[in-house]
PDB file of N, CA and C in Angstrom:
ATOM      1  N   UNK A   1      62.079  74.027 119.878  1.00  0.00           N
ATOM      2  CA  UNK A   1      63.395  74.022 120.468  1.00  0.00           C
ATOM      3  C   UNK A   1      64.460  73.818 119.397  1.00  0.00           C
ATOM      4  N   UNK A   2      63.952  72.729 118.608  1.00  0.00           N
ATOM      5  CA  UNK A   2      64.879  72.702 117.454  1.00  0.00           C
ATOM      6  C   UNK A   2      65.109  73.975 116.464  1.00  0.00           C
ATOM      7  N   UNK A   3      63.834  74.629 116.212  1.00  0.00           N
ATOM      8  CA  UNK A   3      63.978  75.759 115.717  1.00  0.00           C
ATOM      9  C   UNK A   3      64.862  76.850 116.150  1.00  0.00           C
ATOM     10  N   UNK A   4      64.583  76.775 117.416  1.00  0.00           N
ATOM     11  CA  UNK A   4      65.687  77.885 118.118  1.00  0.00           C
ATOM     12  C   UNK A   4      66.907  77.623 117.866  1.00  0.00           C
ATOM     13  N   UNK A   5      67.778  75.824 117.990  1.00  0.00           N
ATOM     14  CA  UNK A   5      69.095  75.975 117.892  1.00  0.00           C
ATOM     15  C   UNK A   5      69.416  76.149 116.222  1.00  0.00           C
ATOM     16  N   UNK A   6      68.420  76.007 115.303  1.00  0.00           N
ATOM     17  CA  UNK A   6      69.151  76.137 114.332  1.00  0.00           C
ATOM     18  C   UNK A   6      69.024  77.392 113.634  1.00  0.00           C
ATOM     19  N   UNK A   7      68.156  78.380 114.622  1.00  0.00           N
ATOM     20  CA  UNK A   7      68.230  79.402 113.618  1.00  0.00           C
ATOM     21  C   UNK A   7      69.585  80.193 114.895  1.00  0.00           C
ATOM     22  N   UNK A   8      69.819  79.374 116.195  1.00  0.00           N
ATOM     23  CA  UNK A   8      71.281  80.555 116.500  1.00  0.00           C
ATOM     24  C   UNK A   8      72.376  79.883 116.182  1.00  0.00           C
ATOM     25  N   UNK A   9      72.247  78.929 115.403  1.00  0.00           N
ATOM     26  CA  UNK A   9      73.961  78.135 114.383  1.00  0.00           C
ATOM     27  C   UNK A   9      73.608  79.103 113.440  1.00  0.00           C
ATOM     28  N   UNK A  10      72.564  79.244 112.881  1.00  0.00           N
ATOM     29  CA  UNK A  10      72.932  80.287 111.480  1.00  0.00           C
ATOM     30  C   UNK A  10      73.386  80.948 111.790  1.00  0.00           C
ATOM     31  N   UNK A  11      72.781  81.923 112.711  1.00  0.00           N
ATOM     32  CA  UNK A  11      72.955  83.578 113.109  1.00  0.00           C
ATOM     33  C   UNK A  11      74.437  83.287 113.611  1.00  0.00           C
ATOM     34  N   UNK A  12      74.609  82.420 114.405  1.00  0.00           N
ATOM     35  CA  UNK A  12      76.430  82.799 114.901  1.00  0.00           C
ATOM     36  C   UNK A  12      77.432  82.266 113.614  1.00  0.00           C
ATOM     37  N   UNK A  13      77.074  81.654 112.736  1.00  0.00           N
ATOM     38  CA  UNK A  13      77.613  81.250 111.568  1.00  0.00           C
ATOM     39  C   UNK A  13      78.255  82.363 110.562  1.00  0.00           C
ATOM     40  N   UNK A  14      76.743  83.645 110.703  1.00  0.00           N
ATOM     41  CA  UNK A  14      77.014  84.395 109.588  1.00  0.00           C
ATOM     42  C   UNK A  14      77.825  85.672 110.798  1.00  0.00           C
ATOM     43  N   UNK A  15      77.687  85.457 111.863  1.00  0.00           N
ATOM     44  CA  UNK A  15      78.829  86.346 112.721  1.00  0.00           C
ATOM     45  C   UNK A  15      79.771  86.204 112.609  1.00  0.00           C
ATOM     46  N   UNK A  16      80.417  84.665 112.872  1.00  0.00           N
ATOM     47  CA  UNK A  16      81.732  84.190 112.193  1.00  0.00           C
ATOM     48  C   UNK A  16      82.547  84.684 110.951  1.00  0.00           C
ATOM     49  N   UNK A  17      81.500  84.618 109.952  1.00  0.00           N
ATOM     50  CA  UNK A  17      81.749  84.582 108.483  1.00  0.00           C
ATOM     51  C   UNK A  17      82.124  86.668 108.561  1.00  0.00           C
ATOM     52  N   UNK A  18      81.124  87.544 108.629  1.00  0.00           N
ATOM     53  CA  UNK A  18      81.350  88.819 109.144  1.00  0.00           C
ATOM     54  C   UNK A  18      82.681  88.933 109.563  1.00  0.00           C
ATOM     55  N   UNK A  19      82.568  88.177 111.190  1.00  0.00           N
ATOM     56  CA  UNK A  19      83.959  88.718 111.825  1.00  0.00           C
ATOM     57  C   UNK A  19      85.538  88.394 111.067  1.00  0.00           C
ATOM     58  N   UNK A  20      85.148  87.139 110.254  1.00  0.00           N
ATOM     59  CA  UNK A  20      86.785  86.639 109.284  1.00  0.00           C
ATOM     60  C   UNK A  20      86.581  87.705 107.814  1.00  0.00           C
ATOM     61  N   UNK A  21      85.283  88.124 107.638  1.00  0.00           N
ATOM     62  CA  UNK A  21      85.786  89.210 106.335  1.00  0.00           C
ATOM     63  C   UNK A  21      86.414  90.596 107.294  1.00  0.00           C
ATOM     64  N   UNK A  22      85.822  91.012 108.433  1.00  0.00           N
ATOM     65  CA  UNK A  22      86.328  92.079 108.383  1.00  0.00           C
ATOM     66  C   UNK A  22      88.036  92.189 109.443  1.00  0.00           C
ATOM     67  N   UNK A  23      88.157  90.752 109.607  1.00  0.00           N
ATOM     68  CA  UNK A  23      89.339  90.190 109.961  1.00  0.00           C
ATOM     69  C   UNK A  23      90.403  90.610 108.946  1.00  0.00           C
ATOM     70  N   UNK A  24      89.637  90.204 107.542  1.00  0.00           N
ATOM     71  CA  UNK A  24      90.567  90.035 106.465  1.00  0.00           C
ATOM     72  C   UNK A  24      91.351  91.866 105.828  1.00  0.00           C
ATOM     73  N   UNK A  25      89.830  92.323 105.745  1.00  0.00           N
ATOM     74  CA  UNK A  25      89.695  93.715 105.123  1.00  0.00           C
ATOM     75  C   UNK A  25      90.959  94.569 106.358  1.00  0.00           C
ATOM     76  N   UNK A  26      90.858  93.851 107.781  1.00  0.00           N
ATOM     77  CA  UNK A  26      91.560  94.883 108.860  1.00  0.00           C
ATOM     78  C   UNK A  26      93.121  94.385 108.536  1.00  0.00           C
ATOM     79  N   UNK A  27      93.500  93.163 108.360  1.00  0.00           N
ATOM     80  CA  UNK A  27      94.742  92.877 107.643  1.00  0.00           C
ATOM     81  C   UNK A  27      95.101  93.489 106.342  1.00  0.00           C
ATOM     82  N   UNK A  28      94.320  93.000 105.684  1.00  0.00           N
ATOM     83  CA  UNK A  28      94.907  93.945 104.443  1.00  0.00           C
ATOM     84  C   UNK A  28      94.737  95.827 104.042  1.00  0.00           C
ATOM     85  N   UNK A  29      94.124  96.371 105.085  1.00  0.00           N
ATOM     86  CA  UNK A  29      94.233  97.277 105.145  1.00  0.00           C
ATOM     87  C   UNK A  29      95.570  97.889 106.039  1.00  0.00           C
ATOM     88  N   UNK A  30      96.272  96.970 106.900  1.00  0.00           N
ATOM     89  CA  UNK A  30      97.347  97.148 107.499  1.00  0.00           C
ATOM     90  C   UNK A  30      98.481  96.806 106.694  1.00  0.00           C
ATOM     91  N   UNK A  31      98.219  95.988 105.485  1.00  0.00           N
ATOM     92  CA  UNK A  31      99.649  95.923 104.479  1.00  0.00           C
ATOM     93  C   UNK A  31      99.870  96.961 103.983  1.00  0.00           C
ATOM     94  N   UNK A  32      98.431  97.600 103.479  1.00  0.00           N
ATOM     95  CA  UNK A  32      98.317  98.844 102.156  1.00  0.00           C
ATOM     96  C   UNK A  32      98.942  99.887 103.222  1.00  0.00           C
ATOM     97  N   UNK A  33      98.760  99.986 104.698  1.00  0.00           N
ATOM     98  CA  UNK A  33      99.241 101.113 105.184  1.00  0.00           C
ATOM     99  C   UNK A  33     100.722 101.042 105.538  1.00  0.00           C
ATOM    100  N   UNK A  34     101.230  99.887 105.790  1.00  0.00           N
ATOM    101  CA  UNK A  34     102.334  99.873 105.592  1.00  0.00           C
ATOM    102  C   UNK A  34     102.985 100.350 104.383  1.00  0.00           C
ATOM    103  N   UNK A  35     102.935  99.768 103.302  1.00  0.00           N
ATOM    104  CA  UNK A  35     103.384  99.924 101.854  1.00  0.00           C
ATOM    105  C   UNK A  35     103.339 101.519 101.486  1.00  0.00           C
ATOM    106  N   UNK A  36     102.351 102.204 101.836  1.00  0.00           N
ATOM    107  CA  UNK A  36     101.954 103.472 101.657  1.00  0.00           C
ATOM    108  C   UNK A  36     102.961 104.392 102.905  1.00  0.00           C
ATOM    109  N   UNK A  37     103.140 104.162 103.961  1.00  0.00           N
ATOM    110  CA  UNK A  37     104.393 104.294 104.601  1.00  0.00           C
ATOM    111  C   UNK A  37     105.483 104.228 103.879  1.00  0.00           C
ATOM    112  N   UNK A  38     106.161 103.123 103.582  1.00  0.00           N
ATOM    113  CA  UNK A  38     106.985 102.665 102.674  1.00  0.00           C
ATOM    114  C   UNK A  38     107.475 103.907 101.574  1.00  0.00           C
ATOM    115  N   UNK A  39     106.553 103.973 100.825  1.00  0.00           N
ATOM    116  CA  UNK A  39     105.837 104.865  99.986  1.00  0.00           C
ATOM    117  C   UNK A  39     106.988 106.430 100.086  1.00  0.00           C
ATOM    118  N   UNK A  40     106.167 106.883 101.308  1.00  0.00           N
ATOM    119  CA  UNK A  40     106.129 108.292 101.580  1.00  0.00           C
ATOM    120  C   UNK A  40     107.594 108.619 102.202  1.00  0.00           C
ATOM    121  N   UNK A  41     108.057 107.607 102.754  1.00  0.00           N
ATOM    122  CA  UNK A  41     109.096 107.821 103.424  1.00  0.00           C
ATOM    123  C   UNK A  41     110.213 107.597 102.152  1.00  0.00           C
ATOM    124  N   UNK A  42     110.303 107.065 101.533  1.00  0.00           N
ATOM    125  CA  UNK A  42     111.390 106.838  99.899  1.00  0.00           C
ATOM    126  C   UNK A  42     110.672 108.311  99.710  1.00  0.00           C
ATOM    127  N   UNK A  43     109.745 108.691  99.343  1.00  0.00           N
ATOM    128  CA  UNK A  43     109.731 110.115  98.923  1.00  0.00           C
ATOM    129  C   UNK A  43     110.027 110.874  99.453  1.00  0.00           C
ATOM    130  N   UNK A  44     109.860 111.371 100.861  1.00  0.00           N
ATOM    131  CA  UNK A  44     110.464 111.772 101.601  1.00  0.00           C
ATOM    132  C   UNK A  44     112.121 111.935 101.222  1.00  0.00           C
ATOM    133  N   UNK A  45     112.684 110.744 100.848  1.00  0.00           N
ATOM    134  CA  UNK A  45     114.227 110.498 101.282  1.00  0.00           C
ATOM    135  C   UNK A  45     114.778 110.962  99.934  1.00  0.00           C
ATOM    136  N   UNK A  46     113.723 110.914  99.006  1.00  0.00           N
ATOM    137  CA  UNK A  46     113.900 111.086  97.414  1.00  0.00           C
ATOM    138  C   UNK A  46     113.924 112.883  97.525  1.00  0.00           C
ATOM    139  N   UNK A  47     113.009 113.599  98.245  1.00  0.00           N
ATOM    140  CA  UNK A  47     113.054 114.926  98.132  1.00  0.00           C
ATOM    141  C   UNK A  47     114.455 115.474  99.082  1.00  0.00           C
ATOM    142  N   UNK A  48     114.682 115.096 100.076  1.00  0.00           N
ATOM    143  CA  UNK A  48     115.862 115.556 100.529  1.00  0.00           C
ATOM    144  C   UNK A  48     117.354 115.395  99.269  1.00  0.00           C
ATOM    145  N   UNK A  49     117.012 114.514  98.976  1.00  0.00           N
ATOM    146  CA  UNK A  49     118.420 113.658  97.959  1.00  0.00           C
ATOM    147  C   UNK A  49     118.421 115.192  96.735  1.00  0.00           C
ATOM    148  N   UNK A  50     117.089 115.193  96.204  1.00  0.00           N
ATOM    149  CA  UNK A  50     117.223 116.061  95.206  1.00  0.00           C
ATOM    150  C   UNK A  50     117.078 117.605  95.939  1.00  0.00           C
ATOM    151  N   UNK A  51     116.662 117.907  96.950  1.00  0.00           N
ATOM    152  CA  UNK A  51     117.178 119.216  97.353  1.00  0.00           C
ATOM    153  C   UNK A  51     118.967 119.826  97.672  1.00  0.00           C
ATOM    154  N   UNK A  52     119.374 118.099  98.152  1.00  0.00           N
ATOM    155  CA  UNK A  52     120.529 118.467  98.506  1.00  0.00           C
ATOM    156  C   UNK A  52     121.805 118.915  96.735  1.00  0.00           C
ATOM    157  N   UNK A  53     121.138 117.933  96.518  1.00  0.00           N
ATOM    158  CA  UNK A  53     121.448 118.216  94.206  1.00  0.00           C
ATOM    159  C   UNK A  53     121.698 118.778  93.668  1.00  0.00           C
ATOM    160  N   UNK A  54     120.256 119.919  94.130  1.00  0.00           N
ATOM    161  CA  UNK A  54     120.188 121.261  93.659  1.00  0.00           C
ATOM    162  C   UNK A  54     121.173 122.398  94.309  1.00  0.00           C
ATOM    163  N   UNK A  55     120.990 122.126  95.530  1.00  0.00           N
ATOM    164  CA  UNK A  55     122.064 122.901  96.485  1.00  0.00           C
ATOM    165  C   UNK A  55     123.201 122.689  95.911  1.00  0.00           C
ATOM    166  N   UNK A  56     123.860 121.500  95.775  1.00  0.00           N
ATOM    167  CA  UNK A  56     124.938 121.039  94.775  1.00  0.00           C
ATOM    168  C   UNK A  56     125.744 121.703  93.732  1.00  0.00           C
ATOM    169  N   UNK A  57     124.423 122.109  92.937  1.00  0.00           N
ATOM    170  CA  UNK A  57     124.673 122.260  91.768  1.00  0.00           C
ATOM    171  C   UNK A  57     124.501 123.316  91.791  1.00  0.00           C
ATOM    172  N   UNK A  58     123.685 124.437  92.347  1.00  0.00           N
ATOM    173  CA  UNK A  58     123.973 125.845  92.237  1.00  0.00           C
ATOM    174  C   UNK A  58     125.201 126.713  92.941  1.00  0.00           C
ATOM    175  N   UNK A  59     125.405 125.822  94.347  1.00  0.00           N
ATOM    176  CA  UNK A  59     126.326 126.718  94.833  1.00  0.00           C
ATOM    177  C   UNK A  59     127.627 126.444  94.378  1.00  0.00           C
ATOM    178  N   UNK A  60     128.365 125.009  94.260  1.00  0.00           N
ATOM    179  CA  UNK A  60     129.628 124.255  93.498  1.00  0.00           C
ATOM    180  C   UNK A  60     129.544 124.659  91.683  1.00  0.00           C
ATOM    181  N   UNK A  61     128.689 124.421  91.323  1.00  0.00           N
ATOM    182  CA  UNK A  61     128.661 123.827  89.842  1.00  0.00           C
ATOM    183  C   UNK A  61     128.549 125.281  89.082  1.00  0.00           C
ATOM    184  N   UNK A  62     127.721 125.889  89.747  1.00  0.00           N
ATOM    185  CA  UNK A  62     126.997 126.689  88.891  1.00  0.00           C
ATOM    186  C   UNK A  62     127.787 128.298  89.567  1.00  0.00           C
ATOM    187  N   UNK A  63     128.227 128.165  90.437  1.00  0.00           N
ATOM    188  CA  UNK A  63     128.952 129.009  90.917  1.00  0.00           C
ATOM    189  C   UNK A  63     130.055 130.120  90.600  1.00  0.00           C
ATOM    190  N   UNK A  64     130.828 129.102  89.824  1.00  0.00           N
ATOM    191  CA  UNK A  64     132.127 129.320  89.134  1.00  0.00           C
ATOM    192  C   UNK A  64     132.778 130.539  89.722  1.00  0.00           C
ATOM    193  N   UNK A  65     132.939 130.428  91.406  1.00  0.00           N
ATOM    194  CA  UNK A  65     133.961 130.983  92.184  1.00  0.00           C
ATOM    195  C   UNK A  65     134.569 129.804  93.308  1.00  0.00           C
ATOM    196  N   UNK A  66     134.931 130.523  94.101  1.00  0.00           N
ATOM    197  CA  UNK A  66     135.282 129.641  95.752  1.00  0.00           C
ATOM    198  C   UNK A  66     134.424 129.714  96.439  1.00  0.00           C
ATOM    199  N   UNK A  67     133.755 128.312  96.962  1.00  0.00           N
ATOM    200  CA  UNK A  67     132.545 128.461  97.914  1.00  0.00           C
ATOM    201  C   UNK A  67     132.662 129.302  98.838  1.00  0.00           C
ATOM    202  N   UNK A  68     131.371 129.940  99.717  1.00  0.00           N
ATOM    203  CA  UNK A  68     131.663 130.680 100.733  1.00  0.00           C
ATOM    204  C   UNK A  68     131.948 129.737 101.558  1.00  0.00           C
ATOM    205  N   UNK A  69     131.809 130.270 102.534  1.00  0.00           N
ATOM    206  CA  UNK A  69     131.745 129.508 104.198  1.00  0.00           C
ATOM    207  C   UNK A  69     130.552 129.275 104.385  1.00  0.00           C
ATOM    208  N   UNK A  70     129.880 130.186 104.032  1.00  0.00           N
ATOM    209  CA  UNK A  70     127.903 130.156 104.445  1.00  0.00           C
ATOM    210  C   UNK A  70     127.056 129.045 103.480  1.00  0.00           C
ATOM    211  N   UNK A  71     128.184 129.425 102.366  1.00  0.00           N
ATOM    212  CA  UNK A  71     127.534 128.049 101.380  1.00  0.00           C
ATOM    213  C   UNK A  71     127.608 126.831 101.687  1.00  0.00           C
ATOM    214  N   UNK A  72     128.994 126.461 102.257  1.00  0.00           N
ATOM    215  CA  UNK A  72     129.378 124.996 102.685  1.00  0.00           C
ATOM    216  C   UNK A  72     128.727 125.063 103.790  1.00  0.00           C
ATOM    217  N   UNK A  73     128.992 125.607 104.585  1.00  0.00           N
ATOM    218  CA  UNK A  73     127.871 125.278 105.880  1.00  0.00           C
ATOM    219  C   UNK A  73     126.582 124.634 105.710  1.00  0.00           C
ATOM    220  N   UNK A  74     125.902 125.608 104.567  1.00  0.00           N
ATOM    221  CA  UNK A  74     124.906 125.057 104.407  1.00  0.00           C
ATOM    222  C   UNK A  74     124.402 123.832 103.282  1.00  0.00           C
ATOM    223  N   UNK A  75     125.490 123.512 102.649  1.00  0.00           N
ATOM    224  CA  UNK A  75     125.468 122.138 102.344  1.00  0.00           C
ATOM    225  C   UNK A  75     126.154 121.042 102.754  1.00  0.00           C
ATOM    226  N   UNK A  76     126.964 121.303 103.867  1.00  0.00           N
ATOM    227  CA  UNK A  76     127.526 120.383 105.054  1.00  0.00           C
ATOM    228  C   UNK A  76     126.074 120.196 105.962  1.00  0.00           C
ATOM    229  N   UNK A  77     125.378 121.040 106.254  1.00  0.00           N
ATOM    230  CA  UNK A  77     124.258 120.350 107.104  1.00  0.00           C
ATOM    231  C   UNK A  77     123.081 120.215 106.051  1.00  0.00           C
ATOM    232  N   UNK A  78     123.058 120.310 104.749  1.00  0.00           N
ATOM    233  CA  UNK A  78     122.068 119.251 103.946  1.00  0.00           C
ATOM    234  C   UNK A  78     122.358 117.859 103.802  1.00  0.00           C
ATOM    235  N   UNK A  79     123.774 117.760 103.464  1.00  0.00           N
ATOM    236  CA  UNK A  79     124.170 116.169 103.693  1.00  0.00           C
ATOM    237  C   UNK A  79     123.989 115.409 104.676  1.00  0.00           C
ATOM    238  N   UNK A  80     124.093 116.150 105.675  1.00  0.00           N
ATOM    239  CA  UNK A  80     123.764 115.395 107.323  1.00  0.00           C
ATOM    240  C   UNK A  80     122.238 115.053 107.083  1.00  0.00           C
ATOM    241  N   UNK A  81     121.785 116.227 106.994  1.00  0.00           N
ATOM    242  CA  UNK A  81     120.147 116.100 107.213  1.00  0.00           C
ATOM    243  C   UNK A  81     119.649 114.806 106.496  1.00  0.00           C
ATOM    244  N   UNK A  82     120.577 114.450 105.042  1.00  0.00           N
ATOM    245  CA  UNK A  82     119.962 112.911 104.487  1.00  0.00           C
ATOM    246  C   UNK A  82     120.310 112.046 105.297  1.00  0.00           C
ATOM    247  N   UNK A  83     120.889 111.743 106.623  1.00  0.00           N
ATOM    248  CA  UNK A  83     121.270 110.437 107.210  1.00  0.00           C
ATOM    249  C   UNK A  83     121.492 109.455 106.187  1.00  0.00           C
ATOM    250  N   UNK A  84     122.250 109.786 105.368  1.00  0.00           N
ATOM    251  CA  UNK A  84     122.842 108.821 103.966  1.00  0.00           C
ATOM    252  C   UNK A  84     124.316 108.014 104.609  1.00  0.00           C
ATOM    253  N   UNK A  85     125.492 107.314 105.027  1.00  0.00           N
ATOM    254  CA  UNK A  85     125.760 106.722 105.208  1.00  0.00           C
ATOM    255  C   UNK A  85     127.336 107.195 104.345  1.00  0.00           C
ATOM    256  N   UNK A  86     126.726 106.056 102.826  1.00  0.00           N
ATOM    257  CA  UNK A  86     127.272 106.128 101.498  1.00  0.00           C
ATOM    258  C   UNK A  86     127.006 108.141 100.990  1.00  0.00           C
ATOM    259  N   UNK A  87     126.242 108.748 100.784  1.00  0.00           N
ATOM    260  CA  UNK A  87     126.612 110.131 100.570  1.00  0.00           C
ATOM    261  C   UNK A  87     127.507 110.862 101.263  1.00  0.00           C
ATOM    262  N   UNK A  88     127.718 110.615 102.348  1.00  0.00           N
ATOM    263  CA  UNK A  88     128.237 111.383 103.221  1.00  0.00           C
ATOM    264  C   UNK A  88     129.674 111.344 103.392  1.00  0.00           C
ATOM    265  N   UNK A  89     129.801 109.735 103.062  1.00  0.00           N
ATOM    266  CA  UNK A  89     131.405 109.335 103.241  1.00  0.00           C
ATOM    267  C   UNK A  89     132.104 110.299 101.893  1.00  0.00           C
ATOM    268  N   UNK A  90     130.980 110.141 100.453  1.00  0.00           N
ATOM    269  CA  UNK A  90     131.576 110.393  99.032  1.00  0.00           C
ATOM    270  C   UNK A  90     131.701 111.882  99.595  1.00  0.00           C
ATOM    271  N   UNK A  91     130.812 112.364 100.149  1.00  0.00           N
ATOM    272  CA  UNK A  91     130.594 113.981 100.605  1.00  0.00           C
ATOM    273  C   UNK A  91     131.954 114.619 101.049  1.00  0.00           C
ATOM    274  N   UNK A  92     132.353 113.799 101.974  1.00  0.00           N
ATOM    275  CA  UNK A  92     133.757 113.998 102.534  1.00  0.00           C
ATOM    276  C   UNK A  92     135.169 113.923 102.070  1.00  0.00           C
ATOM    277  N   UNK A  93     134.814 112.906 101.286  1.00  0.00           N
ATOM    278  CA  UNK A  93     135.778 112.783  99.918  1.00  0.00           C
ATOM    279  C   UNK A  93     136.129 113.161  99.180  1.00  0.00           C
ATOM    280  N   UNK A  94     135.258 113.947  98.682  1.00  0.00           N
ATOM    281  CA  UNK A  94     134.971 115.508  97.679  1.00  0.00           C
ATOM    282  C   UNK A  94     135.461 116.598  98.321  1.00  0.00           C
ATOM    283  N   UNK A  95     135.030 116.912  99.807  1.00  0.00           N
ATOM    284  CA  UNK A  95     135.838 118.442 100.174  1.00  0.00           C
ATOM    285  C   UNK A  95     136.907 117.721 100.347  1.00  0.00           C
ATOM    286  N   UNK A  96     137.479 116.369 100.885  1.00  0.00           N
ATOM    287  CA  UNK A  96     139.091 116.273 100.799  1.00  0.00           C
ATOM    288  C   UNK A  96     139.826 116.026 100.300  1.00  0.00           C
ATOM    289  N   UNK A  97     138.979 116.107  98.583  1.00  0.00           N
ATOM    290  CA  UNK A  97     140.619 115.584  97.343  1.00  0.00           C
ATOM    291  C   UNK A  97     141.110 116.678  97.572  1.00  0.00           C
ATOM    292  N   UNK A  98     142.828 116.432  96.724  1.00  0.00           N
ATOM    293  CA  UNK A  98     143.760 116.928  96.974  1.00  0.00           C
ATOM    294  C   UNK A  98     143.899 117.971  95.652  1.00  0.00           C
ATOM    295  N   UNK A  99     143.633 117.453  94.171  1.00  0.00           N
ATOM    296  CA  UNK A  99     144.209 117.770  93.438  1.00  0.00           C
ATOM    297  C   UNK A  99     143.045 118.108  92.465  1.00  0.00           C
ATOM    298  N   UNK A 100     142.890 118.670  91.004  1.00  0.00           N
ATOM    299  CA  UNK A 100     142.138 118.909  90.436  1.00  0.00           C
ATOM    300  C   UNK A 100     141.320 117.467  89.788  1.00  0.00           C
ATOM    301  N   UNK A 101     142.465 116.995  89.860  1.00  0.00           N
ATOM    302  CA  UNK A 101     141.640 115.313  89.102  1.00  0.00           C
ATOM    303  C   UNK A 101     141.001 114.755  90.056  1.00  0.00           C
ATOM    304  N   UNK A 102     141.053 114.510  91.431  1.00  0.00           N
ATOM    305  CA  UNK A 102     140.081 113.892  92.524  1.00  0.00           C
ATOM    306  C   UNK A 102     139.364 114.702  93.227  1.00  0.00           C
ATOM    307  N   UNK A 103     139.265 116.041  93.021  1.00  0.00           N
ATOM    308  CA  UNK A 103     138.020 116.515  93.013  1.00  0.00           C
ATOM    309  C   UNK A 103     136.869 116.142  91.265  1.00  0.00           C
ATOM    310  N   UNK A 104     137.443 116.498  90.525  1.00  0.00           N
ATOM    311  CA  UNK A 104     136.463 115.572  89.495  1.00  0.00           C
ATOM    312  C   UNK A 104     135.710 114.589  89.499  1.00  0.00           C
ATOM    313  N   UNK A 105     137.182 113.842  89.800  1.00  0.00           N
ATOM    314  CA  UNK A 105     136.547 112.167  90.351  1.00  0.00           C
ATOM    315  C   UNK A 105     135.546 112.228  91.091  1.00  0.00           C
ATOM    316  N   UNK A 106     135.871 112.883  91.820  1.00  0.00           N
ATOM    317  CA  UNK A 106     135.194 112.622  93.431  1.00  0.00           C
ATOM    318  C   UNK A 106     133.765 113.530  93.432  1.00  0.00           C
ATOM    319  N   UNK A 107     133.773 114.265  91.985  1.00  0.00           N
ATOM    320  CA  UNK A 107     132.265 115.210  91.783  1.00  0.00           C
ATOM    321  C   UNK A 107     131.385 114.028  91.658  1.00  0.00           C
ATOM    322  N   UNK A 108     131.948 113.616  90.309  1.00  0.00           N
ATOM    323  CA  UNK A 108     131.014 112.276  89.768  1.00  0.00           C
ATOM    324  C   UNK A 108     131.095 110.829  90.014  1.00  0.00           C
ATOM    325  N   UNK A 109     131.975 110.643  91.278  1.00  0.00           N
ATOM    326  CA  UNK A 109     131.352 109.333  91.990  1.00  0.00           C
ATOM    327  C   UNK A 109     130.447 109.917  92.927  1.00  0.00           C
ATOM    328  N   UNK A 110     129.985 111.209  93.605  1.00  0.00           N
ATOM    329  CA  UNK A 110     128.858 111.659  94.057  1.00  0.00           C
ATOM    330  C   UNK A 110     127.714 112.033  94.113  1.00  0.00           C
ATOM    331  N   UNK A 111     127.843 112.751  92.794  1.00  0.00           N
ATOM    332  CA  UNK A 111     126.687 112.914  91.610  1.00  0.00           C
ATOM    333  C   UNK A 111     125.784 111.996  91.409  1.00  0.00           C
ATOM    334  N   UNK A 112     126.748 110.578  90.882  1.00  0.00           N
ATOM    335  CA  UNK A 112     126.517 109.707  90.319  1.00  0.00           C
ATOM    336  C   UNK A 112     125.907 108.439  91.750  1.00  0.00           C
ATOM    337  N   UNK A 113     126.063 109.101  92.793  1.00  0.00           N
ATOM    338  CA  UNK A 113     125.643 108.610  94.026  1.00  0.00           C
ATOM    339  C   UNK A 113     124.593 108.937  94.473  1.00  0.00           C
ATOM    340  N   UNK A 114     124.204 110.484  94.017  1.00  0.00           N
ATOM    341  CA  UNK A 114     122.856 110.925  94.775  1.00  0.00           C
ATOM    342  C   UNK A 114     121.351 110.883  93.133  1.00  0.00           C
ATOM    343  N   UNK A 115     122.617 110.240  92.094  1.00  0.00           N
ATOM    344  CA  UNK A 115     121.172 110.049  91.169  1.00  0.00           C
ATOM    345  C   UNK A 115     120.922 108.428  91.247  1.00  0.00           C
ATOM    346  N   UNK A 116     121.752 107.342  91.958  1.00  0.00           N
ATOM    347  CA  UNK A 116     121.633 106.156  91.747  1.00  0.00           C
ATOM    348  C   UNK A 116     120.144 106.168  93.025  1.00  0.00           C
ATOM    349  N   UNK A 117     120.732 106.492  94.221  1.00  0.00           N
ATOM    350  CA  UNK A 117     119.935 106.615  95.289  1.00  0.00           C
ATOM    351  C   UNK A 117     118.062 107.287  94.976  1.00  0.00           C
ATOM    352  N   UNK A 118     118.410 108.395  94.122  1.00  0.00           N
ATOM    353  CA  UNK A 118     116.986 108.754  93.769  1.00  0.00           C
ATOM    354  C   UNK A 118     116.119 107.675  92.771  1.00  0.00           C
ATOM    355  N   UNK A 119     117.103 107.093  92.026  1.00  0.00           N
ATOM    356  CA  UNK A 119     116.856 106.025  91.440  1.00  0.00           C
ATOM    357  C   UNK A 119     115.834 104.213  91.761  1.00  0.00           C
ATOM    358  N   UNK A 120     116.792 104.423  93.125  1.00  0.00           N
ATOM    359  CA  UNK A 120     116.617 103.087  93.625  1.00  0.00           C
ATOM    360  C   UNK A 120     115.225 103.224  94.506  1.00  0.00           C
ATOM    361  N   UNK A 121     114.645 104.795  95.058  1.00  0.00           N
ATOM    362  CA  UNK A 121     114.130 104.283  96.355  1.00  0.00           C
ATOM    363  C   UNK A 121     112.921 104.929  95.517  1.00  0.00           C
TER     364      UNK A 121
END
């Protein structure tokens, strides 16, 4: 009888011990998937930032005419598409300087907005 209870304290002992490792392994496999979330979504936010860049820079920069209509359109709804906040306001700021010097300005406090952002995340 004694034999019996002590060999089912072992056996539920090493069930215990089992169930808190794979307790542990199921937690920390839920950080790594978080983090890895984390992860993908900054990349994610990192590839929109630099698509919108490029768009940027070929149709404005590299252009060296007057945007179309079809062009801005379509980098009025790349800016949206980043749900950026801070880009969007500078975004707006830029088609509404007035003069040749605050559109400048207003290139490279944007510029300088969508490389800080690729930067940070």
């Amino acid at each position: 009888m004694q034999n019996t209870n002590k060999t089912t304290t072992i056996i539920i002992v090493i069930l215990v011990i089992i169930s808190i490792f794979f307790g542990v392994m199921y937690v920390s496999s839920l950080v790594k998937l978080k983090n890895d979330e984390n992860i993908i979504t900054s990349q994610q936010a990192n590839t929109k930032v630099l698509a919108f860049a490029e768009l940027f820079l070929n149709k404005v920069l590299k252009g060296g005419k007057t945007v179309s209509f079809d062009d801005r359109l379509q980098l009025e709804n790349s800016v949206r598409a980043l749900n950026d906040k801070d880009i969007f306001d500078s975004w707006t700021k830029f088609t509404n300087a007035k003069d040749q010097n605050e559109v400048q300005q207003d290139f490279y406090n944007l510029f300088g907005l969508l490389l800080g952002k690729i930067a940070t995340q």
